[in-house]
C-alpha atoms as a PDB file:
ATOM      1  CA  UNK A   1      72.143  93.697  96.247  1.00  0.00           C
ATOM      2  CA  UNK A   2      73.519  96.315  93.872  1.00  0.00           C
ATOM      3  CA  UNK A   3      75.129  98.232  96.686  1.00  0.00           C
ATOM      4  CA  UNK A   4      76.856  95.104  97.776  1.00  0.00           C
ATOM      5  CA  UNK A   5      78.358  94.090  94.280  1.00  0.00           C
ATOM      6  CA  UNK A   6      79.471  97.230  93.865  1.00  0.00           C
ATOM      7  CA  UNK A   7      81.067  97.578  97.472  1.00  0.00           C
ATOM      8  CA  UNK A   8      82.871  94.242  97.352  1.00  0.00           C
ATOM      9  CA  UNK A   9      85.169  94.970  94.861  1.00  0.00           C
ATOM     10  CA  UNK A  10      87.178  97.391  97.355  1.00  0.00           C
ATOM     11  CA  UNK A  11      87.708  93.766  99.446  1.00  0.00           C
ATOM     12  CA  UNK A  12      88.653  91.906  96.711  1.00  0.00           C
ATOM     13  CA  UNK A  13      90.840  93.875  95.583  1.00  0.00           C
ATOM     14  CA  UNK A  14      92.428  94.277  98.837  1.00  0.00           C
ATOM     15  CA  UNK A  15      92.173  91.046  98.786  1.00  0.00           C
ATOM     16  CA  UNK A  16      94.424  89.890  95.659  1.00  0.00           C
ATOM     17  CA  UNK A  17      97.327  92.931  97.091  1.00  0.00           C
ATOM     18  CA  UNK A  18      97.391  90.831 100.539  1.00  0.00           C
ATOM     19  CA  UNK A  19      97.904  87.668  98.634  1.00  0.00           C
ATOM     20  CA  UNK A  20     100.512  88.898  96.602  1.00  0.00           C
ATOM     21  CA  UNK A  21     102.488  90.519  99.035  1.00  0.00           C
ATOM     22  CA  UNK A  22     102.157  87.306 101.452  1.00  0.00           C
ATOM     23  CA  UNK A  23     103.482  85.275  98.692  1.00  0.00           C
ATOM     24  CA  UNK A  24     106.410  87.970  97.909  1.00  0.00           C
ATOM     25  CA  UNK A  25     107.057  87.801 102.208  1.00  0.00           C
ATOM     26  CA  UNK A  26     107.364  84.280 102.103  1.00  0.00           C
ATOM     27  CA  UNK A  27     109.800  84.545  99.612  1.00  0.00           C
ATOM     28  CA  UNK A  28     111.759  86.837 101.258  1.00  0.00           C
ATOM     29  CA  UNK A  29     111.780  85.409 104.762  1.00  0.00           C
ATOM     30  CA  UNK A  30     114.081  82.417 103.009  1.00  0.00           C
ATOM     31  CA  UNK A  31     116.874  84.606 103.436  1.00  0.00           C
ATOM     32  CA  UNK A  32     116.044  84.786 107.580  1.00  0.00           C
ATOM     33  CA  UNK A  33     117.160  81.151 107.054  1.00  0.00           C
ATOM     34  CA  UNK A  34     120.254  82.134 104.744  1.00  0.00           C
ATOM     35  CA  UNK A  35     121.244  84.605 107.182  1.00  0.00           C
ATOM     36  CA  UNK A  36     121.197  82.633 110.065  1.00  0.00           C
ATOM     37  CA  UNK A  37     123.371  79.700 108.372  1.00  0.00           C
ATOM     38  CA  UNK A  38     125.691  82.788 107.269  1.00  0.00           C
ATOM     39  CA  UNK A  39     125.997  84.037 111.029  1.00  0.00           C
ATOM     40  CA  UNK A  40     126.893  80.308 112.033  1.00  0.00           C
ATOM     41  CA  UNK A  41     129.587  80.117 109.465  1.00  0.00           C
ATOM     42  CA  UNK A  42     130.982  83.200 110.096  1.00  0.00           C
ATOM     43  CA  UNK A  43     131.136  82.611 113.963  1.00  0.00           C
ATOM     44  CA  UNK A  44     132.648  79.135 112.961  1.00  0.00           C
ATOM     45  CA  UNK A  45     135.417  80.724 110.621  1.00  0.00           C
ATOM     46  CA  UNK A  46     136.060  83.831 113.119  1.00  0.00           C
ATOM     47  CA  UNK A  47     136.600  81.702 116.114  1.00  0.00           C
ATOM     48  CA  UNK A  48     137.558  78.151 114.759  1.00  0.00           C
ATOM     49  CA  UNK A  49     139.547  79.002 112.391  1.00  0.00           C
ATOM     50  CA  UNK A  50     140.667  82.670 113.077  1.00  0.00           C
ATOM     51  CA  UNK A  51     139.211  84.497 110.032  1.00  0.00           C
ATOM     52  CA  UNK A  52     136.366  85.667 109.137  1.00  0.00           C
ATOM     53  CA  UNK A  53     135.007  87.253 105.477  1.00  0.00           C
ATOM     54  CA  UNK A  54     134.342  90.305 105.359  1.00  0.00           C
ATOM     55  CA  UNK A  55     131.706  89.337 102.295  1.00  0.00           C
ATOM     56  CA  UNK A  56     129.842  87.145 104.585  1.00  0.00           C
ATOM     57  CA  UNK A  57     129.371  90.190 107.311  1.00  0.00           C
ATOM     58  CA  UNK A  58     128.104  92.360 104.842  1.00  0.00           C
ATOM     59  CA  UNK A  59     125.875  89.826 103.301  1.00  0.00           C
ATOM     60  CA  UNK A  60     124.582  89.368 106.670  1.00  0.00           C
ATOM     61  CA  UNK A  61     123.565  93.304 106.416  1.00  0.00           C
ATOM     62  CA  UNK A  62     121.917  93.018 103.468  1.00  0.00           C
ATOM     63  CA  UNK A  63     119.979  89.999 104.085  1.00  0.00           C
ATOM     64  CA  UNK A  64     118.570  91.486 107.429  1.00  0.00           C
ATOM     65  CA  UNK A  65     118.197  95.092 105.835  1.00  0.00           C
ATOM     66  CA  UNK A  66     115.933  93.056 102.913  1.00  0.00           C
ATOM     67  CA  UNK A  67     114.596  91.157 105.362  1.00  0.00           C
ATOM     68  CA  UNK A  68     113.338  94.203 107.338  1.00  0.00           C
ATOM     69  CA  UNK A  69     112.079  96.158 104.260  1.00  0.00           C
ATOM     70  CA  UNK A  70     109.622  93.758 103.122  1.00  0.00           C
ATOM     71  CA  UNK A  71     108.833  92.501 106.445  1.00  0.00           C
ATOM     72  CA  UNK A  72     107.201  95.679 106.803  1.00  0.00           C
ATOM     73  CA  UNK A  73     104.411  95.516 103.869  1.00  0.00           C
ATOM     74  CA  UNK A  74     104.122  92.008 105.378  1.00  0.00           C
ATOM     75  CA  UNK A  75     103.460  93.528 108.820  1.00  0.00           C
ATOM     76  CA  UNK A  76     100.881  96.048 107.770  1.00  0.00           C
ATOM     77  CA  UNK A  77      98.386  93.380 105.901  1.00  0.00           C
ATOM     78  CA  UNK A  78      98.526  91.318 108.839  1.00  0.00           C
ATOM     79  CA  UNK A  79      98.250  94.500 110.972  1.00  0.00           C
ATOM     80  CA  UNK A  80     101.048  93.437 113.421  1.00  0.00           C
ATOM     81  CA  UNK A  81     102.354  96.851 113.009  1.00  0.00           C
ATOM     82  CA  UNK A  82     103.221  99.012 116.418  1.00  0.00           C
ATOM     83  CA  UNK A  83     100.506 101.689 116.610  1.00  0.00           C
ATOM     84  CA  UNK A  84      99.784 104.049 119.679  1.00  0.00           C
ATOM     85  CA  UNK A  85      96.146 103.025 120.499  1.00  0.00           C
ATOM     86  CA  UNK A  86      95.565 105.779 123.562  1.00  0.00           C
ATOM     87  CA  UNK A  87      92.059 106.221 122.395  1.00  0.00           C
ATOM     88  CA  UNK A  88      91.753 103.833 119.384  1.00  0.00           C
ATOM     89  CA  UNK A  89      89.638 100.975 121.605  1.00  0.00           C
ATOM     90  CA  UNK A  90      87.040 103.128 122.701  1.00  0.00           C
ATOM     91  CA  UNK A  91      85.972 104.538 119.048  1.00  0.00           C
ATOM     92  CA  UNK A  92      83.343 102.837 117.503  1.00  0.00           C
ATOM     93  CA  UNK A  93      84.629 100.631 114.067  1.00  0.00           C
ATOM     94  CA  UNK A  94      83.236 103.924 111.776  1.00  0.00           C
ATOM     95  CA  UNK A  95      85.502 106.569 113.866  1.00  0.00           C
ATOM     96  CA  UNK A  96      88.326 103.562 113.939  1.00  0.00           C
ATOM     97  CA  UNK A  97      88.059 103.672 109.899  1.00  0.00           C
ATOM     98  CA  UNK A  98      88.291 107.454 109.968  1.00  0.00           C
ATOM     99  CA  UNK A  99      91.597 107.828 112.077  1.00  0.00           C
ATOM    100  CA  UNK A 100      92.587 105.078 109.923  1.00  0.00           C
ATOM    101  CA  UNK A 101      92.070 106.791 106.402  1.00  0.00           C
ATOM    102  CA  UNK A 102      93.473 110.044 107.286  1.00  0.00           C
ATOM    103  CA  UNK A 103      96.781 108.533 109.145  1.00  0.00           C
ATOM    104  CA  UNK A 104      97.357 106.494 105.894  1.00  0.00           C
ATOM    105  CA  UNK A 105      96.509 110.032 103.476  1.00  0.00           C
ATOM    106  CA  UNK A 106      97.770 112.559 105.025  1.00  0.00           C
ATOM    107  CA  UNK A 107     100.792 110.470 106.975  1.00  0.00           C
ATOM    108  CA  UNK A 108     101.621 107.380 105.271  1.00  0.00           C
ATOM    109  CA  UNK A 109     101.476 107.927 102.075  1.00  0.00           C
ATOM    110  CA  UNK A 110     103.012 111.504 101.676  1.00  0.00           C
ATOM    111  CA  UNK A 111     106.023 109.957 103.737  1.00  0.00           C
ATOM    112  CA  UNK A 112     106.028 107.091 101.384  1.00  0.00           C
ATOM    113  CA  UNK A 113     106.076 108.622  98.497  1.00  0.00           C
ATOM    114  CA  UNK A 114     108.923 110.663  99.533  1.00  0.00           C
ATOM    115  CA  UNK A 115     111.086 107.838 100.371  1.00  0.00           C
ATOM    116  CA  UNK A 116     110.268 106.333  96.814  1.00  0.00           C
ATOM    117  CA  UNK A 117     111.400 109.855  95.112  1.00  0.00           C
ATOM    118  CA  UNK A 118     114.255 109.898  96.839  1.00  0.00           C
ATOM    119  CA  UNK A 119     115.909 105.712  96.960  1.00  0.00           C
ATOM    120  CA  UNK A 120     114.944 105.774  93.427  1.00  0.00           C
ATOM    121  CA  UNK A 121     118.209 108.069  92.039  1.00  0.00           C
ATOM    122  CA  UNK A 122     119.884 106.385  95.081  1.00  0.00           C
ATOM    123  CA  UNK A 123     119.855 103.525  94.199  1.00  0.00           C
ATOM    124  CA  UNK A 124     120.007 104.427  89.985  1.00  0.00           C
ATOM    125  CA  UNK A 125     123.659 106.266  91.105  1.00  0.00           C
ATOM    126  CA  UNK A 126     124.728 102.728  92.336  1.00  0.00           C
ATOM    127  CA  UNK A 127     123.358 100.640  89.482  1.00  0.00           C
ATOM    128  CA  UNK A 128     124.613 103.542  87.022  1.00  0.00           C
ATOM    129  CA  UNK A 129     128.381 103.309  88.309  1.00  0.00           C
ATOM    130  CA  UNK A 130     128.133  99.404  89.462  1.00  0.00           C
ATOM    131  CA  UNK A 131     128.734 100.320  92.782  1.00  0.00           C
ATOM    132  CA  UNK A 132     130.474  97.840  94.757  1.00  0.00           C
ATOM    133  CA  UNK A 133     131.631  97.709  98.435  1.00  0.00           C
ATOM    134  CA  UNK A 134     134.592 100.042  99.449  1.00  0.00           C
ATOM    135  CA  UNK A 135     136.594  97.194 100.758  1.00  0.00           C
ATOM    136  CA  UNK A 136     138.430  95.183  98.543  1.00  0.00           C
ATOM    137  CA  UNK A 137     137.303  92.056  99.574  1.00  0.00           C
ATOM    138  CA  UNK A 138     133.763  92.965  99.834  1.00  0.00           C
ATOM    139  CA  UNK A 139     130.380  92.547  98.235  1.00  0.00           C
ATOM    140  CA  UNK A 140     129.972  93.544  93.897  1.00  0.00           C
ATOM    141  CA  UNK A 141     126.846  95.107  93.049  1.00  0.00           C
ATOM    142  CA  UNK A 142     125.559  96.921  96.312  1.00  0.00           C
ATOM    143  CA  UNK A 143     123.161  98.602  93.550  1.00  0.00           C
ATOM    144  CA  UNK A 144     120.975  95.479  94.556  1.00  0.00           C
ATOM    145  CA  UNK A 145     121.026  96.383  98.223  1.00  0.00           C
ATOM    146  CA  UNK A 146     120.197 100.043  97.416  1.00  0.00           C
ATOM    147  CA  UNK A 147     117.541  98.369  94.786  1.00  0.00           C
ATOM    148  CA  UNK A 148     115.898  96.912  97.637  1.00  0.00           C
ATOM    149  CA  UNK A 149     114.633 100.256  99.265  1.00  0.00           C
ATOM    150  CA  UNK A 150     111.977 101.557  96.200  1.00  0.00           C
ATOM    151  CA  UNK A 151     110.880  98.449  95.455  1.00  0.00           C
ATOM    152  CA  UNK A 152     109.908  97.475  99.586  1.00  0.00           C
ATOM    153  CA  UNK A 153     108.884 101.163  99.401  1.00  0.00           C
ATOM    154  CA  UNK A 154     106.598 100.327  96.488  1.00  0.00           C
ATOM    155  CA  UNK A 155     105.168  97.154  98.367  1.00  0.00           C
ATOM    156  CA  UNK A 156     104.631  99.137 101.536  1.00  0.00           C
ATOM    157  CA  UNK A 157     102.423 101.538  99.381  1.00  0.00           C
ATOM    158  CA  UNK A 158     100.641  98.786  98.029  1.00  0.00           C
ATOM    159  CA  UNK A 159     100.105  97.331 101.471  1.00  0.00           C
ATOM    160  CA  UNK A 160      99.091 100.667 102.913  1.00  0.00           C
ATOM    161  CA  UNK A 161      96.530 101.154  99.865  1.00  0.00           C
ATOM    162  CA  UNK A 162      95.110  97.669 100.425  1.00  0.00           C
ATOM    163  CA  UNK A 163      94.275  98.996 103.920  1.00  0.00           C
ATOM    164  CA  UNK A 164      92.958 102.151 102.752  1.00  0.00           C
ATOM    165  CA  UNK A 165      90.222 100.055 100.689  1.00  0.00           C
ATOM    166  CA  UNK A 166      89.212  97.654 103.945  1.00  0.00           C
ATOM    167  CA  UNK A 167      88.865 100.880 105.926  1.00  0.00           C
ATOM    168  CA  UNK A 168      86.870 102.811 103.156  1.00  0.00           C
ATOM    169  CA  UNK A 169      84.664  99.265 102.906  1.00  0.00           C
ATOM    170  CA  UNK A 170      84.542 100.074 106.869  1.00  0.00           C
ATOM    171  CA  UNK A 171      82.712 103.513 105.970  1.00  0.00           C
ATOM    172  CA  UNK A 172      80.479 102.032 103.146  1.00  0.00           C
ATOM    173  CA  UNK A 173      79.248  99.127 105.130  1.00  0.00           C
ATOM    174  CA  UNK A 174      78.720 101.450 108.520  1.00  0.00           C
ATOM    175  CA  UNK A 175      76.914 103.647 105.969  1.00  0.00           C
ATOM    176  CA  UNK A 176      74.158 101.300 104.346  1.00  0.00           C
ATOM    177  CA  UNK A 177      73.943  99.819 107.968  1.00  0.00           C
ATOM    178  CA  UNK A 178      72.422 103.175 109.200  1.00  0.00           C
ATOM    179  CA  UNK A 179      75.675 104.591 111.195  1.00  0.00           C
ATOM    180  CA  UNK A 180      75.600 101.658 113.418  1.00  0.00           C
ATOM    181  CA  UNK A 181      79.571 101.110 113.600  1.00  0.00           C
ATOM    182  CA  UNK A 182      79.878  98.608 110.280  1.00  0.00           C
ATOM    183  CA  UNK A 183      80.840  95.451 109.991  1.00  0.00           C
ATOM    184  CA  UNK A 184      84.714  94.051 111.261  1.00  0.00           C
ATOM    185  CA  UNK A 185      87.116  93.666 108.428  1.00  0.00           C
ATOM    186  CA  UNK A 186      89.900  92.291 108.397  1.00  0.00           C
ATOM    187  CA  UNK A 187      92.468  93.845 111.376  1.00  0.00           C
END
């Protein structure tokens, strides 16, 4: 029983990251519904009226650029993720769990952690000179657009680190269960 106290915790933490990046994605996906209203008005101004705002097109960018950054953390707790499964479905859960830890250590996370490095001074430069949009009439602040990248970056880590624990759960479980191929968790 000790083994299995001590092996939960990996799930529950897991666990408490899914949950709070689900709640941060539902959030987020609000502005889907922004963005589409903005799209309407814009095609509503551009063709019934003969003008369009060129604040409104490039809030449209930034709502489907935040949009798509978050949307990925989202993506990999539900594991709706594109992956190239050639020879994933005939591994057994254990070997599945292996491919899995060393993608996310030696792939994910060192490609990760250099996007972080780098979008953090990116997007410090912006906030730092209150960057705004080159054309006159566009957007203030794109420091918060540019803010969006290390902190989706940071949730993708967190997402890819709450898979890392269900696939090291993977190993522990196969392990106590003899080598047999583990239990399924999660996707």
């Amino acid at each position: 029983m000790q083994t299995n106290t001590s092996a939960g915790w990996m799930l529950r933490l897991s666990s408490l990251i899914d949950s709070g990046i689900e709640r941060i994605s539902k959030i987020v996906c609000w502005g889907y519904l922004l963005l589409v209203l903005i799209i309407i008005l814009q095609v509503v101004l551009r063709k019934g009226f003969a003008s369009g705002l060129i604040a409104l097109e490039e809030l449209q960018w930034h709502l489907f650029a935040v949009g798509f950054l978050f949307g990925l953390s989202y993506a990999q707790i539900k594991n709706n993720h594109i992956r190239v499964d050639l020879l994933h479905h005939h591994f057994s859960e254990r070997k599945k769990a292996v491919v899995e830890i060393l993608g996310i250590l030696l792939l994910a996370f060192p490609f990760l952690a250099t996007l972080l490095w780098h979008s953090i001074p990116f997007a410090y430069d912006a906030w730092r000179i209150d960057e705004s949009s080159s054309s006159p009439s566009g957007l203030p602040m794109r420091w918060l657009i540019k803010s969006a990248i290390p902190a989706s970056m940071m949730l993708l880590i967190l997402a890819m680190f709450s898979s890392l624990l269900k696939k090291l759960d993977v190993l522990v479980s196969s392990g106590r269960e003899g080598g047999k191929g583990g239990v399924q968790h999660g996707r």
